[in-house]
N, C-alpha and C. Protein backbone atom coordinates (compact mmCIF):
# COMPACT_ATOMS: atom_id res chain seq x y z
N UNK A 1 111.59 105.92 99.97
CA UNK A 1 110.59 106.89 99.52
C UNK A 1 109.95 106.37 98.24
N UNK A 2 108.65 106.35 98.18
CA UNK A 2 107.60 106.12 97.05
C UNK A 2 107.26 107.21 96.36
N UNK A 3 107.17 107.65 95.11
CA UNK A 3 106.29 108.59 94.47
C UNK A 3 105.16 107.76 93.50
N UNK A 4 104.33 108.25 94.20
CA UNK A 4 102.56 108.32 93.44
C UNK A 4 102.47 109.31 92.29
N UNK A 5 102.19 108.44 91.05
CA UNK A 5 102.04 109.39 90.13
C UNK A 5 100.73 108.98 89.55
N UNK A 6 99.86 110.21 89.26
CA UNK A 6 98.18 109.70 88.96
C UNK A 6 98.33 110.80 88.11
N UNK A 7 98.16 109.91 86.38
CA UNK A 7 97.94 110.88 85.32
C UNK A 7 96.60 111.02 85.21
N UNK A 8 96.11 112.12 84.88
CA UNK A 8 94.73 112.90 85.53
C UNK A 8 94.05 113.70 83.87
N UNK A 9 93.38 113.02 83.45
CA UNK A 9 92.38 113.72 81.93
C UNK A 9 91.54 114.77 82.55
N UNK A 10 91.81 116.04 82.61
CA UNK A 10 90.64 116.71 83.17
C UNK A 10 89.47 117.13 81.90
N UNK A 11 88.36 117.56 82.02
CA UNK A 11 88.05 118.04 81.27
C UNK A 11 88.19 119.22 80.19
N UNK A 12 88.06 119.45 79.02
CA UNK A 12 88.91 120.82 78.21
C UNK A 12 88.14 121.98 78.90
N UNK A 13 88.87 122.93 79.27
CA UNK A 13 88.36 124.05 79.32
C UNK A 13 88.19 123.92 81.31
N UNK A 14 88.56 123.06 81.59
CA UNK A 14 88.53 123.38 83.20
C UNK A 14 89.78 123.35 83.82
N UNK A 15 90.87 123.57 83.47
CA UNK A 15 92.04 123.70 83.58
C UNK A 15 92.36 124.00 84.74
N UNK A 16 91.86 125.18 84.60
CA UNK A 16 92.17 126.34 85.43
C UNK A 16 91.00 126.19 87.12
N UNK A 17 90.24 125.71 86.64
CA UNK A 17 89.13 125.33 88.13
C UNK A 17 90.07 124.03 88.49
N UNK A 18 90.21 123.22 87.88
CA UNK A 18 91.21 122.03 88.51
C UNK A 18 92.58 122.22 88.85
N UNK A 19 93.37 123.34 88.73
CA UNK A 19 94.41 123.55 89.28
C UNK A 19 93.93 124.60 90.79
N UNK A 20 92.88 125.21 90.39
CA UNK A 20 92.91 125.75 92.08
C UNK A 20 92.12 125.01 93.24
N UNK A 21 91.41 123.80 92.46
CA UNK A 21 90.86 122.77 93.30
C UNK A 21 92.33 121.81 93.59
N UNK A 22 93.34 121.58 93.42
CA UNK A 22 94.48 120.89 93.76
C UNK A 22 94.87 121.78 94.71
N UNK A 23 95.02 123.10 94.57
CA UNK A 23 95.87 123.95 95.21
C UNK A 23 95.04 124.23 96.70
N UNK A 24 93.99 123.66 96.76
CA UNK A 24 93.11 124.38 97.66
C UNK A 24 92.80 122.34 98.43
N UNK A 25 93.41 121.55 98.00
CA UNK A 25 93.36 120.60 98.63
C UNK A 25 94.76 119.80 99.12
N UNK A 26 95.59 120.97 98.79
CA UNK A 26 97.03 120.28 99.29
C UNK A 26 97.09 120.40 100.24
N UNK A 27 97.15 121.25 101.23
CA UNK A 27 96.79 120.72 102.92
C UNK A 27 96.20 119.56 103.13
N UNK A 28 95.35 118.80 102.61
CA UNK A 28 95.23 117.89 103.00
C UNK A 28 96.20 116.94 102.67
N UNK A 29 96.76 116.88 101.69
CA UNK A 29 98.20 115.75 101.03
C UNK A 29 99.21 116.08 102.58
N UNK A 30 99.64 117.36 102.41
CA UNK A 30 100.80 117.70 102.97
C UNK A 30 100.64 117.11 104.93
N UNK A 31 98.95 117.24 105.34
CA UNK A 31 99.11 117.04 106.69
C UNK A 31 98.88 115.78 106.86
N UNK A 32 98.71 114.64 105.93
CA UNK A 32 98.60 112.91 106.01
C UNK A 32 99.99 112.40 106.07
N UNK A 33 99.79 111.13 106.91
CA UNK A 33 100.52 110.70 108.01
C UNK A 33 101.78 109.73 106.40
N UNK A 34 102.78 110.31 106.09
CA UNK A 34 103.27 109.58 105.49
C UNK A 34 103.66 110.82 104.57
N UNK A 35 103.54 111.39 103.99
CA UNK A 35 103.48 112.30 102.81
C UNK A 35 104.60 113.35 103.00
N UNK A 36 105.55 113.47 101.65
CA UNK A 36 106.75 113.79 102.11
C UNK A 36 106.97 115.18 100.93
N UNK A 37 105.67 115.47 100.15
CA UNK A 37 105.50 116.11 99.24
C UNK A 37 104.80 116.43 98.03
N UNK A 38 104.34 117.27 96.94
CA UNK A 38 103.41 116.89 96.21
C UNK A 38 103.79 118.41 95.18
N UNK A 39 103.77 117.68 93.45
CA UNK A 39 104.26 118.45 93.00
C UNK A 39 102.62 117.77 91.54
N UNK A 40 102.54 119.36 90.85
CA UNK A 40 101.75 118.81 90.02
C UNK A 40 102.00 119.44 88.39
N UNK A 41 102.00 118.54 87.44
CA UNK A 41 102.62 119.23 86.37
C UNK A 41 101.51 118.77 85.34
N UNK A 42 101.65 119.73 84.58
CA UNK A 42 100.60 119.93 83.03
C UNK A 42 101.53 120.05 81.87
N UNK A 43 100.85 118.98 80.82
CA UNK A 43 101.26 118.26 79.86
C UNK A 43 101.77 119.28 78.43
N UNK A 44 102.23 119.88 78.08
CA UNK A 44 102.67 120.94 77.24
C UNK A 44 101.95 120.63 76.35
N UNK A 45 101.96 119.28 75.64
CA UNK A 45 100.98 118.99 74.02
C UNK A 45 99.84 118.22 74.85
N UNK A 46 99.53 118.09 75.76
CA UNK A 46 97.69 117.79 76.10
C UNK A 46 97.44 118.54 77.08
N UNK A 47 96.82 119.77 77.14
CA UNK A 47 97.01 120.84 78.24
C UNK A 47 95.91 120.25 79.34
N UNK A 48 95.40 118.93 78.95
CA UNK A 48 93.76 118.85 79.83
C UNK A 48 94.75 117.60 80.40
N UNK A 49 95.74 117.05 80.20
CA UNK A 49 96.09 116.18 81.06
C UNK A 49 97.55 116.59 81.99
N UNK A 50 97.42 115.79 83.38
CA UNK A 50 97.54 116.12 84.33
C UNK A 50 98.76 115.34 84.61
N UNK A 51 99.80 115.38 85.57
CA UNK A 51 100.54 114.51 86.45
C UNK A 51 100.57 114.58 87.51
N UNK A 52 99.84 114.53 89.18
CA UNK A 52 99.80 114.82 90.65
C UNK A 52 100.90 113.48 90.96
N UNK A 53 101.74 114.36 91.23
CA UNK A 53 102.99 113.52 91.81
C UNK A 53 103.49 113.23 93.73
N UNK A 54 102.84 112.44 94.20
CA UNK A 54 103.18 112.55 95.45
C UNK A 54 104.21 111.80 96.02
N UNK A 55 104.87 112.94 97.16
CA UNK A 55 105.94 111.79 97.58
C UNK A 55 105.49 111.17 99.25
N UNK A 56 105.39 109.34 99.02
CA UNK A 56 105.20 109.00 100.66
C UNK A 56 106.14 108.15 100.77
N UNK A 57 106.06 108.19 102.08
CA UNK A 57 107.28 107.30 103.02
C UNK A 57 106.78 105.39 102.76
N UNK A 58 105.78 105.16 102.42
CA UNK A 58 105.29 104.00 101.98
C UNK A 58 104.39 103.75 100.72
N UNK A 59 104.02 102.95 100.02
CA UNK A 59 103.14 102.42 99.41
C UNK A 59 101.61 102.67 100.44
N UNK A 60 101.86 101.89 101.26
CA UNK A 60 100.46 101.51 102.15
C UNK A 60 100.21 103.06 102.69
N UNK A 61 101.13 103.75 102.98
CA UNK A 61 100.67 105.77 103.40
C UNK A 61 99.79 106.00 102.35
N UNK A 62 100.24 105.48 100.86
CA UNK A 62 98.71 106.39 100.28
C UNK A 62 97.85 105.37 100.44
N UNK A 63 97.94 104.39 100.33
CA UNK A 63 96.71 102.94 99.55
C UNK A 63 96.13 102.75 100.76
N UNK A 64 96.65 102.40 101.44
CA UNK A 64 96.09 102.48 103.25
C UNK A 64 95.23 103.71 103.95
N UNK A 65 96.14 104.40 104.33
CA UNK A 65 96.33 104.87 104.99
C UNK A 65 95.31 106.50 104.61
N UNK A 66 95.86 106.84 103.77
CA UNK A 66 95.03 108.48 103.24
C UNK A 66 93.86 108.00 102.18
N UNK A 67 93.99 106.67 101.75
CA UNK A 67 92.90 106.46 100.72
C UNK A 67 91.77 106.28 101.71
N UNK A 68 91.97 105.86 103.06
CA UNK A 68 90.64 105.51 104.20
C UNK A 68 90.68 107.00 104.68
N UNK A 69 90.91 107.61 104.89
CA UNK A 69 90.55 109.20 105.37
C UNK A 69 89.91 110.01 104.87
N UNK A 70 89.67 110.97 105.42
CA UNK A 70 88.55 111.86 104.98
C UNK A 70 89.50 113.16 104.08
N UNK A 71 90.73 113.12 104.73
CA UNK A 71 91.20 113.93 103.50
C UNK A 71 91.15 113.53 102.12
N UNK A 72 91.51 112.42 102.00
CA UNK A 72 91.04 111.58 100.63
C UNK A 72 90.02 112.27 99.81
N UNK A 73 88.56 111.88 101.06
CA UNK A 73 87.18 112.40 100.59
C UNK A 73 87.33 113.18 99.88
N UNK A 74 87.95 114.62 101.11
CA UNK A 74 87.77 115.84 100.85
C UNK A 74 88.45 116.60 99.44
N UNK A 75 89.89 115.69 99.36
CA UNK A 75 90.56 116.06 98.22
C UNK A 75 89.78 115.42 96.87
N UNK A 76 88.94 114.63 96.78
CA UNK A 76 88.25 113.92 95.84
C UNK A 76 86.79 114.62 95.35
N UNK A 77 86.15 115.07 96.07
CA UNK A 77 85.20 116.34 96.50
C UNK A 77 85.85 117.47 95.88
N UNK A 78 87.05 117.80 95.70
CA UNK A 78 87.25 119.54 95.01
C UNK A 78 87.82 118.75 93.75
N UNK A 79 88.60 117.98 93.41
CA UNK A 79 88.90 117.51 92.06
C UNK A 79 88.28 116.95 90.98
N UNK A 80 87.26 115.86 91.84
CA UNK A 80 86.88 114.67 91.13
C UNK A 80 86.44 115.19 90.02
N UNK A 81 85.40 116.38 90.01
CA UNK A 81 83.85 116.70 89.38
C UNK A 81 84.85 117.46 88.14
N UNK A 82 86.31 117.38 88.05
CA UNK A 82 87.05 117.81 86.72
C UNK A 82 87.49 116.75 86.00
N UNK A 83 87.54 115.62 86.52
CA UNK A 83 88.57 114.51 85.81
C UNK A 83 86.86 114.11 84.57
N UNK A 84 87.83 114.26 83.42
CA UNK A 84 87.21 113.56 82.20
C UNK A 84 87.17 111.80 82.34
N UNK A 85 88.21 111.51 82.94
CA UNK A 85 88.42 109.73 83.43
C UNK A 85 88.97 109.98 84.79
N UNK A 86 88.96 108.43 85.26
CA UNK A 86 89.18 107.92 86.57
C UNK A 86 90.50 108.21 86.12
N UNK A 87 91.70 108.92 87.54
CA UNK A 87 93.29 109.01 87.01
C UNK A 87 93.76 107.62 87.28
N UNK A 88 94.66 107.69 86.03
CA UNK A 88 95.77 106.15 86.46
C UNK A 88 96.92 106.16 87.22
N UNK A 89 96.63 105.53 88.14
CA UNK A 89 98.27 105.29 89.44
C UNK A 89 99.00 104.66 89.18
N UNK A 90 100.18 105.01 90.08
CA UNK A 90 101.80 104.00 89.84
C UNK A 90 101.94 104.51 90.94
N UNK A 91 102.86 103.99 91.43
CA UNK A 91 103.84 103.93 92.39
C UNK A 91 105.37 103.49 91.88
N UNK A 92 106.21 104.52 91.91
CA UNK A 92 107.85 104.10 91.56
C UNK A 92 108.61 104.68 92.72
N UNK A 93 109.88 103.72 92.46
CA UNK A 93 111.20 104.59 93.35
C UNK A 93 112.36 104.59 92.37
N UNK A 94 112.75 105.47 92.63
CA UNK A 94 114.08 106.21 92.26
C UNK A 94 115.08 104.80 92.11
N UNK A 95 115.59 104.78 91.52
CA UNK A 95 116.88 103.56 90.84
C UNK A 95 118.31 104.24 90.71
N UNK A 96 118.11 105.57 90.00
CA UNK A 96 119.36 106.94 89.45
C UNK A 96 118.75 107.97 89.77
N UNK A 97 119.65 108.42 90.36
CA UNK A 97 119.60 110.54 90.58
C UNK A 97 120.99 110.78 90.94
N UNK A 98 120.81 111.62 90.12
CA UNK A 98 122.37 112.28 89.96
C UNK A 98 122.58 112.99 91.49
C-alpha cells in the first residue's frame, strides 16, 4: 500500500469552499481503480494549508492510472480554482505501525 500525500496552499478565506469541494469530489477518489482510501487534514498553525492523503494499491493507480481519467478532471475542476499553489506530492509506505 502507497499513501499520496499532496500538501495543498489554499487560498485565505476559502477554507471552507475547499473543504466542501473535496467532500463533494471524493466519490470520485473512492470509485478509481486502485484507491484504498482518502483522509484530509488542516494544518492547526496554517489554517489555509492542506494535507489530501490518499491511500492506493500502487504508485502507477494514482500517476497512471486516475491522473489519465476524468475523475482526475473532475476532482481538479471543484478544487483547483482554491489552491493558492500547485500542491506538492509524495508518495510513502509505512516502515513502523504499531
Amino acid at each position: 500500500m502507497i499513501t499520496e500525500i499532496a500538501q495543498i496552499e489554499i487560498h485565505p478565506g476559502q477554507e471552507q469552499q475547499f473543504e466542501e469541494a473535496v467532500a463533494k469530489a471524493l466519490p470520485y477518489f473512492l470509485a478509481a481503480d486502485g484507491c484504498d482510501g482518502v483522509d484530509l487534514h488542516r494544518s492547526v498553525e496554517h489554517p489555509s494549508r492542506y494535507r489530501l492523503m490518499v491511500r492506493w494499491e500502487t504508485v502507477e493507480h494514482h500517476t497512471v492510472t486516475f491522473r489519465a481519467s476524468e475523475s482526475f478532471a473532475k476532482w481538479r475542476a471543484l478544487a483547483g480554482p482554491h489552491f493558492a499553489t500547485p500542491p506538492q506530492v509524495e508518495h510513502v509506505h509505512s516502515v513502523l505501525a504499531p
